[in-house]
PDB file of N, CA and C in Angstrom:
ATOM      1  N   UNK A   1     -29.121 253.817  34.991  1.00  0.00           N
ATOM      2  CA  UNK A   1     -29.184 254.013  33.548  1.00  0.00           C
ATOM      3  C   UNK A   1     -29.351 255.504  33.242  1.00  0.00           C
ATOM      4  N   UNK A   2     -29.207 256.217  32.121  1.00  0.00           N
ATOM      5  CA  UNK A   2     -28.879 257.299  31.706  1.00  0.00           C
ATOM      6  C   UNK A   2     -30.038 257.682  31.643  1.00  0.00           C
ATOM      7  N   UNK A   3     -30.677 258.660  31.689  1.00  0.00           N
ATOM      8  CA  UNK A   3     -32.275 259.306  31.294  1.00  0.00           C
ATOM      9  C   UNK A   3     -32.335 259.901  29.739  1.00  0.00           C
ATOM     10  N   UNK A   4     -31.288 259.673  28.937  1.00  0.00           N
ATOM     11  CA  UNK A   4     -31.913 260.463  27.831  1.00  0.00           C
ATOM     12  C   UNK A   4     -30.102 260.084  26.952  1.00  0.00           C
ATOM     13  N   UNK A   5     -30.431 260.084  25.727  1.00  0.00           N
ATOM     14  CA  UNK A   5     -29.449 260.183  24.601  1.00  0.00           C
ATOM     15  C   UNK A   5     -28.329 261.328  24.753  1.00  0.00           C
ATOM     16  N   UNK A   6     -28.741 262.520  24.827  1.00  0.00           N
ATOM     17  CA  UNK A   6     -28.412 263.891  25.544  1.00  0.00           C
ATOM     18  C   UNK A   6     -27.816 263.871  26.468  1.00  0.00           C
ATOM     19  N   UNK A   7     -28.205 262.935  27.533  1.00  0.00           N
ATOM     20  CA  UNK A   7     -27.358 263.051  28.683  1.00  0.00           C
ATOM     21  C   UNK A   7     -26.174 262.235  28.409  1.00  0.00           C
ATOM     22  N   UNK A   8     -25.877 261.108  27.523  1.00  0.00           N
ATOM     23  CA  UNK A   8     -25.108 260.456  27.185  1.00  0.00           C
ATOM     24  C   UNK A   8     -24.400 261.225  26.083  1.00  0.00           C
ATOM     25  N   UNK A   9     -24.397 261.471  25.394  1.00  0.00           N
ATOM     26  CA  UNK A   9     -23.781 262.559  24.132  1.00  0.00           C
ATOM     27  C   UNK A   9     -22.758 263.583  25.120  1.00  0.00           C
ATOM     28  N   UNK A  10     -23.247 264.666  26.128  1.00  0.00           N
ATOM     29  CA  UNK A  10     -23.329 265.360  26.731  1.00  0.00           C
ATOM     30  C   UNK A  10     -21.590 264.577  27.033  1.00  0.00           C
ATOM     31  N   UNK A  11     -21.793 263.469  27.942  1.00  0.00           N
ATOM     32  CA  UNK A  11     -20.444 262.938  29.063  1.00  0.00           C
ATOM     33  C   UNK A  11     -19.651 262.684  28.325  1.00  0.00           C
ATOM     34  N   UNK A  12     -20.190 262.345  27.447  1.00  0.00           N
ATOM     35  CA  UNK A  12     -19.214 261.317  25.887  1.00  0.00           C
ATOM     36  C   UNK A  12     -18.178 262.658  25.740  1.00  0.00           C
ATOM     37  N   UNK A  13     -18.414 263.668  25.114  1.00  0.00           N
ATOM     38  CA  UNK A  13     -18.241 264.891  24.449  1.00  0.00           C
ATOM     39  C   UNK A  13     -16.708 265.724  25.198  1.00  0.00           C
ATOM     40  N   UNK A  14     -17.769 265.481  26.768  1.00  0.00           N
ATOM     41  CA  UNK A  14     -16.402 265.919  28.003  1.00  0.00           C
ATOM     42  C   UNK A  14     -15.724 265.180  28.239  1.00  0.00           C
ATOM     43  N   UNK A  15     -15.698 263.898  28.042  1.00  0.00           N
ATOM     44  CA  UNK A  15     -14.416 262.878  28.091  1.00  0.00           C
ATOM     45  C   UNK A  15     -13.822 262.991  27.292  1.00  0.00           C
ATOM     46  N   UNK A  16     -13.537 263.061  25.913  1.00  0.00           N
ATOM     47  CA  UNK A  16     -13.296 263.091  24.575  1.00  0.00           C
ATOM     48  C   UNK A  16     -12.208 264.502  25.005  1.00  0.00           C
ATOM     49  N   UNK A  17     -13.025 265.732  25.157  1.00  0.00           N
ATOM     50  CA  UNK A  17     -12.524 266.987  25.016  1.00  0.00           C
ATOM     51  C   UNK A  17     -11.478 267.220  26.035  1.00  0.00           C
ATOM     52  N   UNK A  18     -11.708 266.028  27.263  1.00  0.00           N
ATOM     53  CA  UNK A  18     -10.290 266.445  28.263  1.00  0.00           C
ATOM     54  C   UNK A  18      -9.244 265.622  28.009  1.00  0.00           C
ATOM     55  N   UNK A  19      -9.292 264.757  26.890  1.00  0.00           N
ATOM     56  CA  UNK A  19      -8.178 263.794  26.035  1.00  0.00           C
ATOM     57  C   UNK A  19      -7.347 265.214  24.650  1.00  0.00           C
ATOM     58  N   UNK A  20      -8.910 264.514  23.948  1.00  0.00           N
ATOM     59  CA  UNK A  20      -8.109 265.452  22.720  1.00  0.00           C
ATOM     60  C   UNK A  20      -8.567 266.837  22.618  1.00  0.00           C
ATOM     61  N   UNK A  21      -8.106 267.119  21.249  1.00  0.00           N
ATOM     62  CA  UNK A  21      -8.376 268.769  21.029  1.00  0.00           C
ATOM     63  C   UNK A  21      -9.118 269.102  19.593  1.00  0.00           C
ATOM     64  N   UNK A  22      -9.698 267.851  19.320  1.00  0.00           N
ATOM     65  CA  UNK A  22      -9.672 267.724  17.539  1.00  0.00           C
ATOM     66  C   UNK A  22     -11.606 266.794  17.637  1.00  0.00           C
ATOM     67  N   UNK A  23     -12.017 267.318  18.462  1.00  0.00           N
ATOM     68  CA  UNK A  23     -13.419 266.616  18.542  1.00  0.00           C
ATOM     69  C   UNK A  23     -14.350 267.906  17.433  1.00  0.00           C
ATOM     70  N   UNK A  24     -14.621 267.205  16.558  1.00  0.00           N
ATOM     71  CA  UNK A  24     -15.641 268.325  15.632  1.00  0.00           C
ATOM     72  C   UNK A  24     -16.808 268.242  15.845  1.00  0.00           C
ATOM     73  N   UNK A  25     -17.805 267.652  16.045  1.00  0.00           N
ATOM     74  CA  UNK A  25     -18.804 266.831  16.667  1.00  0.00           C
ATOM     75  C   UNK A  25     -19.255 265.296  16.715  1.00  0.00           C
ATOM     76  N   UNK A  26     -19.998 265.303  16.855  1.00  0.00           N
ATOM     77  CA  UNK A  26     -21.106 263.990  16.896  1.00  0.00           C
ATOM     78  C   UNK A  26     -22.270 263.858  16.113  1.00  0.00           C
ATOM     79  N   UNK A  27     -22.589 262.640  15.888  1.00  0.00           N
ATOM     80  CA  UNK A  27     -24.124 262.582  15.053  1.00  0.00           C
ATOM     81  C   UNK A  27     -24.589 261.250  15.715  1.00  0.00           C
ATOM     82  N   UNK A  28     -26.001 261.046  16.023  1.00  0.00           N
ATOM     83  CA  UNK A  28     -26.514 260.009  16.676  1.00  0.00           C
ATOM     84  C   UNK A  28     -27.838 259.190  15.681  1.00  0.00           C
ATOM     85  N   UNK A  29     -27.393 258.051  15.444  1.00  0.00           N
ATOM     86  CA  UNK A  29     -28.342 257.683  14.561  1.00  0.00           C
ATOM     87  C   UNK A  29     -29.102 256.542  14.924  1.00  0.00           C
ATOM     88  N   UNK A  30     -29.421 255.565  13.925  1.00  0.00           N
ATOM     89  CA  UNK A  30     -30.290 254.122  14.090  1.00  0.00           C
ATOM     90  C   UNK A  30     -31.499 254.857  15.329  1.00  0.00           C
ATOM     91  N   UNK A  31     -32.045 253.816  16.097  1.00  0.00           N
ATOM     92  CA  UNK A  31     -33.265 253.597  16.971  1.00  0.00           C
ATOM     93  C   UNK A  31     -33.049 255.268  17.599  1.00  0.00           C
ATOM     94  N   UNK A  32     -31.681 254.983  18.247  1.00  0.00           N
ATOM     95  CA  UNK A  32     -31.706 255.895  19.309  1.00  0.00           C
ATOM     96  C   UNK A  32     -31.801 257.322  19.061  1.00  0.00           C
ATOM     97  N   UNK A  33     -31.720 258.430  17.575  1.00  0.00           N
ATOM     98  CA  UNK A  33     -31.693 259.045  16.756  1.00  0.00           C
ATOM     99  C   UNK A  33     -33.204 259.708  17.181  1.00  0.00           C
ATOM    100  N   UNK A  34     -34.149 259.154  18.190  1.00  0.00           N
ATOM    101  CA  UNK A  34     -35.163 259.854  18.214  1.00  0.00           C
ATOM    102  C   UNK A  34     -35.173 260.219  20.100  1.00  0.00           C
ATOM    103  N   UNK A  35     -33.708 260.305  20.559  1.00  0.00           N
ATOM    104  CA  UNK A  35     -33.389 261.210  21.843  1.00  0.00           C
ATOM    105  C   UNK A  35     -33.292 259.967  22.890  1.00  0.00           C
ATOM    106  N   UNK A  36     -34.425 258.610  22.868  1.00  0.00           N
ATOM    107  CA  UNK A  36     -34.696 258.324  23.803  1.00  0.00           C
ATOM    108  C   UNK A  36     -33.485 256.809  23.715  1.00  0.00           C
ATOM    109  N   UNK A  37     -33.465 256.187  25.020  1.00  0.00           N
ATOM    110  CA  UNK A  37     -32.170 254.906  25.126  1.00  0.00           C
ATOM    111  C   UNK A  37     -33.489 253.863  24.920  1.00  0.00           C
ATOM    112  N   UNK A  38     -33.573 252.823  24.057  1.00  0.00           N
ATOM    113  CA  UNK A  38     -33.816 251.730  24.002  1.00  0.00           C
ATOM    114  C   UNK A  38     -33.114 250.462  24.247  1.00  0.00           C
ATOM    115  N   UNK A  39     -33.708 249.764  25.571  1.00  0.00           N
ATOM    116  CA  UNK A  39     -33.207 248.719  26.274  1.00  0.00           C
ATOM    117  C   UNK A  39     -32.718 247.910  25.226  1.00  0.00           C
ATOM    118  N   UNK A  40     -32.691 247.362  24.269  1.00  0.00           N
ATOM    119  CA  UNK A  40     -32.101 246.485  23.939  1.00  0.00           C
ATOM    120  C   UNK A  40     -31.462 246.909  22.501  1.00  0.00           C
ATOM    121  N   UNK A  41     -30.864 248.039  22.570  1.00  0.00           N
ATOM    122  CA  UNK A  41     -30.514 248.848  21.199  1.00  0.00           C
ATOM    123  C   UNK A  41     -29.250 249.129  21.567  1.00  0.00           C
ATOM    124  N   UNK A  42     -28.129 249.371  21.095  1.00  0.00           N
ATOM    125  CA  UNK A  42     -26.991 250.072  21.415  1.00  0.00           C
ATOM    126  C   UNK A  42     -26.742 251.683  20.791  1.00  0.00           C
ATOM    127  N   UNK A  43     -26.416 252.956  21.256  1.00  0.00           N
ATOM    128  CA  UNK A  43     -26.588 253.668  20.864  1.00  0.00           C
ATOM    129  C   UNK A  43     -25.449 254.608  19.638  1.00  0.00           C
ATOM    130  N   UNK A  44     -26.508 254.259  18.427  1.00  0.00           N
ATOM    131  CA  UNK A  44     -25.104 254.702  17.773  1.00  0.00           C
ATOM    132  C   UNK A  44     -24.678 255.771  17.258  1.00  0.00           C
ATOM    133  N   UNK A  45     -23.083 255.933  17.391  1.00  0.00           N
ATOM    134  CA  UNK A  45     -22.596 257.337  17.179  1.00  0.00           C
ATOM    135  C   UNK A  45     -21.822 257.837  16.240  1.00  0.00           C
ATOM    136  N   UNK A  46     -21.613 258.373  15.370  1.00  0.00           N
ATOM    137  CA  UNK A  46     -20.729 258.599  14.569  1.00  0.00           C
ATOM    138  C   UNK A  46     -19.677 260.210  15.311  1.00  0.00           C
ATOM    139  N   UNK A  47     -18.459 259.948  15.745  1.00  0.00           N
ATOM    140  CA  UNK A  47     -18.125 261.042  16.330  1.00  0.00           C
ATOM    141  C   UNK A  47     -16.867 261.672  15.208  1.00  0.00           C
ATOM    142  N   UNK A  48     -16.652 262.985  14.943  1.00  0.00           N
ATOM    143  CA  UNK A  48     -15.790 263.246  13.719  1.00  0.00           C
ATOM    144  C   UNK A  48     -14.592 264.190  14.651  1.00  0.00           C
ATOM    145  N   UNK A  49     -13.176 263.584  14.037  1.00  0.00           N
ATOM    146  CA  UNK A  49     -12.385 263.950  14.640  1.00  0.00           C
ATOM    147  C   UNK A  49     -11.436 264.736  13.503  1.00  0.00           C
ATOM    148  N   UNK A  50      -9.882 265.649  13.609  1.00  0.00           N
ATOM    149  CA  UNK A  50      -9.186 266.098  12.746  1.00  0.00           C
ATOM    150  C   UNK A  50      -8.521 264.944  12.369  1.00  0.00           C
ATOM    151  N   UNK A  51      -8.217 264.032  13.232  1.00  0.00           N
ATOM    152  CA  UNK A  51      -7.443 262.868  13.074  1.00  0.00           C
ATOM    153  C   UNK A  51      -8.087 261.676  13.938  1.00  0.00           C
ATOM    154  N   UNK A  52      -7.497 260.534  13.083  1.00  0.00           N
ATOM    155  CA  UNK A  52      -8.170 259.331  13.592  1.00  0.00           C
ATOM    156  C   UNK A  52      -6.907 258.451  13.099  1.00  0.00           C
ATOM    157  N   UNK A  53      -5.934 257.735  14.414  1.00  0.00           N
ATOM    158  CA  UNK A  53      -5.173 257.045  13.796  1.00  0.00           C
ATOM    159  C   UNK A  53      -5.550 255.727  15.229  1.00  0.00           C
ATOM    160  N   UNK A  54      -4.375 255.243  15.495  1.00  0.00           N
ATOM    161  CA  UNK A  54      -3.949 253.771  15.947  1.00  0.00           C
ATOM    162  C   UNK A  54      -3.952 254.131  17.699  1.00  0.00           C
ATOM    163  N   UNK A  55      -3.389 255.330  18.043  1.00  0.00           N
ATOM    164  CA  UNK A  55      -2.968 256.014  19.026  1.00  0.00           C
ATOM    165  C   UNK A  55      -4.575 256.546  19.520  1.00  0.00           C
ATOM    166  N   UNK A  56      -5.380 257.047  18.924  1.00  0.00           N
ATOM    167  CA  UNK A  56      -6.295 257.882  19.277  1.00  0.00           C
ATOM    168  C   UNK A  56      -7.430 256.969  19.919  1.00  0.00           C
ATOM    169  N   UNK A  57      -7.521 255.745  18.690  1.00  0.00           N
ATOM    170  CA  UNK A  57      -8.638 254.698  18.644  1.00  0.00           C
ATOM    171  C   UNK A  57      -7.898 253.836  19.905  1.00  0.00           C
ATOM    172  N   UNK A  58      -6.948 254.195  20.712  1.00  0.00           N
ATOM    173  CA  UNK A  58      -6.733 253.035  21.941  1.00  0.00           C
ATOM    174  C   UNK A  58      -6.741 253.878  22.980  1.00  0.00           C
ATOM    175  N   UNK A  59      -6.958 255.400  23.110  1.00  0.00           N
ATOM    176  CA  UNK A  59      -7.423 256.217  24.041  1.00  0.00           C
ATOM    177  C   UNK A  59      -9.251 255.885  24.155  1.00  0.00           C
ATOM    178  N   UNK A  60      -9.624 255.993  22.966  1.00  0.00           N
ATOM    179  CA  UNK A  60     -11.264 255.858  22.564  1.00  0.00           C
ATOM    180  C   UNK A  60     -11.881 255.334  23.713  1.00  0.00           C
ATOM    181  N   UNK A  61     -11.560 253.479  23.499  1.00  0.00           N
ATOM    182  CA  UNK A  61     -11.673 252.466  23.975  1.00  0.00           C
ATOM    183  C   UNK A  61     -12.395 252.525  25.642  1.00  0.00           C
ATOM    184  N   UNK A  62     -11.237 252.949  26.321  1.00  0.00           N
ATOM    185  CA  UNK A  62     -11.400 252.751  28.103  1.00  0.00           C
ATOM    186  C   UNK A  62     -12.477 254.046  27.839  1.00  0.00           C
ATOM    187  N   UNK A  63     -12.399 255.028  27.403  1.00  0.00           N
ATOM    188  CA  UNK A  63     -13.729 256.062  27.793  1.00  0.00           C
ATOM    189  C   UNK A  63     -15.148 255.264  27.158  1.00  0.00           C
ATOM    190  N   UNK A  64     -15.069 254.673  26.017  1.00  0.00           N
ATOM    191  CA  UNK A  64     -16.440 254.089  26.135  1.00  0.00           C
ATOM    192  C   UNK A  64     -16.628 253.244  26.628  1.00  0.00           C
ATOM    193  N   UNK A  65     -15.768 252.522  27.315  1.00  0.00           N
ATOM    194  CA  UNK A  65     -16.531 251.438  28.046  1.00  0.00           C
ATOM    195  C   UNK A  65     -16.487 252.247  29.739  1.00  0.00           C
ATOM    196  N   UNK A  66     -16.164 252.790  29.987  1.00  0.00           N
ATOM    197  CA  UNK A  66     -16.351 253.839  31.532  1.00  0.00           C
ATOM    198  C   UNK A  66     -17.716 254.390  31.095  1.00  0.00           C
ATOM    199  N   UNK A  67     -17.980 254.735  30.283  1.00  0.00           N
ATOM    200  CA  UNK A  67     -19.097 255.464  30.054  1.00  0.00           C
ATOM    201  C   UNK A  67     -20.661 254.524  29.820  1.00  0.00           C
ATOM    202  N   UNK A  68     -19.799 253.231  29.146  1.00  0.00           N
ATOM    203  CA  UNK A  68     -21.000 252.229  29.234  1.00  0.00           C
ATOM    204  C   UNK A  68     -21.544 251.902  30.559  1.00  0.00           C
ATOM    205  N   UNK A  69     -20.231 251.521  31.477  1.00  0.00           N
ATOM    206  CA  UNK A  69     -20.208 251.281  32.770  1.00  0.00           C
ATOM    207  C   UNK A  69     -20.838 251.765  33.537  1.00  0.00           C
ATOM    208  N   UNK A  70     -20.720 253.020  33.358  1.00  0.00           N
ATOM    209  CA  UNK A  70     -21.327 254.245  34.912  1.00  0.00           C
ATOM    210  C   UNK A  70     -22.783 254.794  33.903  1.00  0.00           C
ATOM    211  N   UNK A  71     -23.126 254.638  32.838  1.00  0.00           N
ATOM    212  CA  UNK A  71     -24.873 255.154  32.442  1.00  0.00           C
ATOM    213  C   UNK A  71     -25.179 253.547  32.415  1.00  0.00           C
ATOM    214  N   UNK A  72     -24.705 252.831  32.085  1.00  0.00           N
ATOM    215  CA  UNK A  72     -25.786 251.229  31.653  1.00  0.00           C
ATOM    216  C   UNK A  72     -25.903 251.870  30.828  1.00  0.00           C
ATOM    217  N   UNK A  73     -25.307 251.936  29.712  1.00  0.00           N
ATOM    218  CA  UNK A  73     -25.697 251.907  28.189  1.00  0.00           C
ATOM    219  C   UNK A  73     -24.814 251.411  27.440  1.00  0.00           C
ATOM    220  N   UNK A  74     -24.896 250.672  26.398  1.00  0.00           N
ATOM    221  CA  UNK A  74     -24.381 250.218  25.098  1.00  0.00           C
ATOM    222  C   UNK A  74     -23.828 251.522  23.727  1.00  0.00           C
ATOM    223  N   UNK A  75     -22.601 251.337  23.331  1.00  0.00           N
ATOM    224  CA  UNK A  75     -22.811 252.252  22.740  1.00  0.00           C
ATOM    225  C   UNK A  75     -22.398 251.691  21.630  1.00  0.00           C
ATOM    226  N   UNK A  76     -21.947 252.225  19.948  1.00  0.00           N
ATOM    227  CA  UNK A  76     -21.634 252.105  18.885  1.00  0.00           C
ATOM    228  C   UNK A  76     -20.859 252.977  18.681  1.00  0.00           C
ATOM    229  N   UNK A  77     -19.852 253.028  18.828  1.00  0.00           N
ATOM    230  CA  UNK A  77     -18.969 254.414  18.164  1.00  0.00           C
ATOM    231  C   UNK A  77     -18.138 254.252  16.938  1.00  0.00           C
ATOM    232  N   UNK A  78     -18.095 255.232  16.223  1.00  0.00           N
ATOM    233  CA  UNK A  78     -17.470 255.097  14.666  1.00  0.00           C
ATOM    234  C   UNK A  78     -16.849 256.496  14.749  1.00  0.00           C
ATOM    235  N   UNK A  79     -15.462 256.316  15.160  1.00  0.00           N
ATOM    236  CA  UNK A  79     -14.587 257.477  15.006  1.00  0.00           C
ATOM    237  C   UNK A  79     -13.826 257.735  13.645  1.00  0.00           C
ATOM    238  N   UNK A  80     -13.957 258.638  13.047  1.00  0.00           N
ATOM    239  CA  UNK A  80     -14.173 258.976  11.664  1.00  0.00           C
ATOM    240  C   UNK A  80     -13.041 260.660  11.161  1.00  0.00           C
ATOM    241  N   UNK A  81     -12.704 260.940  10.313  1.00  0.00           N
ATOM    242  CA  UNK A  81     -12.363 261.917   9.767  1.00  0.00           C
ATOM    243  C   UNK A  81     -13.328 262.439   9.132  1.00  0.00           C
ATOM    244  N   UNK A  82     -13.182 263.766   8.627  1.00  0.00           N
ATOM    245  CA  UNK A  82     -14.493 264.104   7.759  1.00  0.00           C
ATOM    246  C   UNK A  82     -14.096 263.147   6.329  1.00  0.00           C
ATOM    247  N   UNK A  83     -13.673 262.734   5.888  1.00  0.00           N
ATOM    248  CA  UNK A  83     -12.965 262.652   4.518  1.00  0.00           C
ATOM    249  C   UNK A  83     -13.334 260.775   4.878  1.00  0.00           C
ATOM    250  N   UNK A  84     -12.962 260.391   5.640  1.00  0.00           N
ATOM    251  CA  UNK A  84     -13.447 258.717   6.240  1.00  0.00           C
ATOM    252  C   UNK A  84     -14.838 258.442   6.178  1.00  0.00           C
ATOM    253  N   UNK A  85     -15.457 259.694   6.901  1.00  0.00           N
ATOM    254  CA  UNK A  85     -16.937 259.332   7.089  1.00  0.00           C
ATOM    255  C   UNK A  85     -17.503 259.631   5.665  1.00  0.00           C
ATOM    256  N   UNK A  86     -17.143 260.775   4.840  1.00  0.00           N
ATOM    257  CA  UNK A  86     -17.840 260.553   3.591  1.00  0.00           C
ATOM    258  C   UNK A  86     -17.611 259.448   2.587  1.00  0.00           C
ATOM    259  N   UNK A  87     -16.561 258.768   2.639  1.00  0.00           N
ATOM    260  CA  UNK A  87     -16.263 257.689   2.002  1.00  0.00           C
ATOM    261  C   UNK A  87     -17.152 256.235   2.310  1.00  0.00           C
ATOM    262  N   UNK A  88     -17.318 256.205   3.959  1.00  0.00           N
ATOM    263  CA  UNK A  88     -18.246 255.344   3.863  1.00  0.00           C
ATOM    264  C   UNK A  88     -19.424 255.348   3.974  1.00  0.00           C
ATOM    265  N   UNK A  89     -19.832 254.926   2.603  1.00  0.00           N
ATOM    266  CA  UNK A  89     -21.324 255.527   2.031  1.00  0.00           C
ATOM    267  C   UNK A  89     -22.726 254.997   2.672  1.00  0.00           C
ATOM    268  N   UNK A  90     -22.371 253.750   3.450  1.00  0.00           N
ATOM    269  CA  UNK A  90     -23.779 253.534   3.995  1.00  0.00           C
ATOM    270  C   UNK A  90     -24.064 253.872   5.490  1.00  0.00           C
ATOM    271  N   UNK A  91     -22.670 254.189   6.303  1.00  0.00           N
ATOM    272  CA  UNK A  91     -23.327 254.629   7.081  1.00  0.00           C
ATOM    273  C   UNK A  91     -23.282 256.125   6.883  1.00  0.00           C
ATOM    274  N   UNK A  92     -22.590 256.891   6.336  1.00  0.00           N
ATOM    275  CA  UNK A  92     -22.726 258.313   6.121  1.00  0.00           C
ATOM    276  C   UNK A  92     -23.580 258.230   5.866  1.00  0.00           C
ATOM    277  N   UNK A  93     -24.608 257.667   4.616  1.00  0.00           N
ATOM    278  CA  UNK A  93     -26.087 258.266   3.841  1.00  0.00           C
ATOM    279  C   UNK A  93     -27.360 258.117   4.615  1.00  0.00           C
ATOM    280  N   UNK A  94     -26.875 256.888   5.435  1.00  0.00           N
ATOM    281  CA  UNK A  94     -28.298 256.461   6.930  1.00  0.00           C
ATOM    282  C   UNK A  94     -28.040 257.888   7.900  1.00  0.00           C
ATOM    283  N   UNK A  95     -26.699 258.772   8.107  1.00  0.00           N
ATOM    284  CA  UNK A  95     -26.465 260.046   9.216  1.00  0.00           C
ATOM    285  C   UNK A  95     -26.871 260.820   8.869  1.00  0.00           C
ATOM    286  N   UNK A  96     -26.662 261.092   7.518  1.00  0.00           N
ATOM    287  CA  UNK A  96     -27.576 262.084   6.475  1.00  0.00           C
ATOM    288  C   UNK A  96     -28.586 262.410   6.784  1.00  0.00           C
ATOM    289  N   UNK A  97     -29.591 261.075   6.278  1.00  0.00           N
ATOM    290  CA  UNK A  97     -30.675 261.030   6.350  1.00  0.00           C
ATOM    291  C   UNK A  97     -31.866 261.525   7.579  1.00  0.00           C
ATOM    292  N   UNK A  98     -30.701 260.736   8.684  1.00  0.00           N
ATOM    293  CA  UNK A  98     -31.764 260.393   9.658  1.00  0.00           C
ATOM    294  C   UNK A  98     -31.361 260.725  11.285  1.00  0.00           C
ATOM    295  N   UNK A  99     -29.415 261.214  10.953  1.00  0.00           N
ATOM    296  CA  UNK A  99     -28.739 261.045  12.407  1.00  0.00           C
ATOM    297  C   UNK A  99     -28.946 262.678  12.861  1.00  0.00           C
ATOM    298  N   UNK A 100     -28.674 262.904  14.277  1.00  0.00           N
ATOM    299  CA  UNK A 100     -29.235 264.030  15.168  1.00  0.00           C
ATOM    300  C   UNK A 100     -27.860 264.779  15.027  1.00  0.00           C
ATOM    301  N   UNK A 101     -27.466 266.453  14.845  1.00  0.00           N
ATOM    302  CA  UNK A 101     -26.093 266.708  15.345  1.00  0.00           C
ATOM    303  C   UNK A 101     -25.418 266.717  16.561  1.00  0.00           C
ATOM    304  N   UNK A 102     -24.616 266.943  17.173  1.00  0.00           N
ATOM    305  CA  UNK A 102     -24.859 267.440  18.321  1.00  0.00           C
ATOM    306  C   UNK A 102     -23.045 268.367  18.114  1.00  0.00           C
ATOM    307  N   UNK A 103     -22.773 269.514  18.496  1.00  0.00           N
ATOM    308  CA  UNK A 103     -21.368 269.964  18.293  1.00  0.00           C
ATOM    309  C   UNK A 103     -20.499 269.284  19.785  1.00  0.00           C
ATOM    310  N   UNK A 104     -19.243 270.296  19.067  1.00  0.00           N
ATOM    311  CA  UNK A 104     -18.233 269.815  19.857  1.00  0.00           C
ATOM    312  C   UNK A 104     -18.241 269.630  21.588  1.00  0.00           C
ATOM    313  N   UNK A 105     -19.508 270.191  22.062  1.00  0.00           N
ATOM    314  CA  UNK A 105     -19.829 270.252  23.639  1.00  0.00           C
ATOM    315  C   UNK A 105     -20.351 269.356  23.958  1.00  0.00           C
ATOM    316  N   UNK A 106     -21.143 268.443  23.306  1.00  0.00           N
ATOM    317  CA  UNK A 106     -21.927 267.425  23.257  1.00  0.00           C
ATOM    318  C   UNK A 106     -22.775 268.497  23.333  1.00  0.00           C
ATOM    319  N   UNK A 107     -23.733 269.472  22.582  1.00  0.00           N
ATOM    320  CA  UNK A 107     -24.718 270.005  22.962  1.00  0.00           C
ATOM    321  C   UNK A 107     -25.944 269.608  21.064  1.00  0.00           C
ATOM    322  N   UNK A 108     -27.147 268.941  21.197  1.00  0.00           N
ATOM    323  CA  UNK A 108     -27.852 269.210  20.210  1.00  0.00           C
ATOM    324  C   UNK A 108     -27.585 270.564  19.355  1.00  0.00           C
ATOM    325  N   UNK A 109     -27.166 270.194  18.334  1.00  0.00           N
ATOM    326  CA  UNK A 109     -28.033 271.185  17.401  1.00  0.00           C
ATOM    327  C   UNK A 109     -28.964 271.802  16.513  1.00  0.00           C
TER     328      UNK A 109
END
């Protein structure tokens, strides 16, 4: 299992970045939003891209579940445009509120 949110953000970030070229960052919210993996939580992510179509979201797929695979973790991912994610208002206003940044390296900010 993964030791930390960070370390998962972190792999997520470099898988993503040796696919595409359009990763803007990440935001990590709900339980896991306070760094640490809770066993029975899935960890959720809001990741913001330049584009988000049909093509991108079936690359997505096999990296999060490789990534579920090799940390034992659950994840939530919500691949988003900036213009997507502000539109949807409840989970944008819960990321707002409460979700962690992290940029395009997977690194906290």
């Amino acid at each position: 299992m993964a030791n930390s949110v960070d370390e998962v953000i972190f792999k997520l970030a470099k898988s993503f970045n040796q696919i595409f070229d359009d990763l803007k960052c990440m935001y990590v919210f709900g339980p896991s939003a306070d760094g640490k993996i809770h066993e029975d939580e899935d960890i959720e992510i809001v990741a913001l891209f330049d584009i988000v179509d049909r093509s991108k979201q079936a690359q997505i797929w096999p990296i999060i579940g490789k990534i579920e695979t090799d940390m034992d973790v659950c994840l939530d991912l919500y691949p988003y445009t900036e213009d997507d994610f502000k539109q949807d208002e409840d989970i944008y206003n819960e990321v707002m509120e409460e979700g962690i940044l992290y940029n395009n390296k997977g690194i906290k900010e």
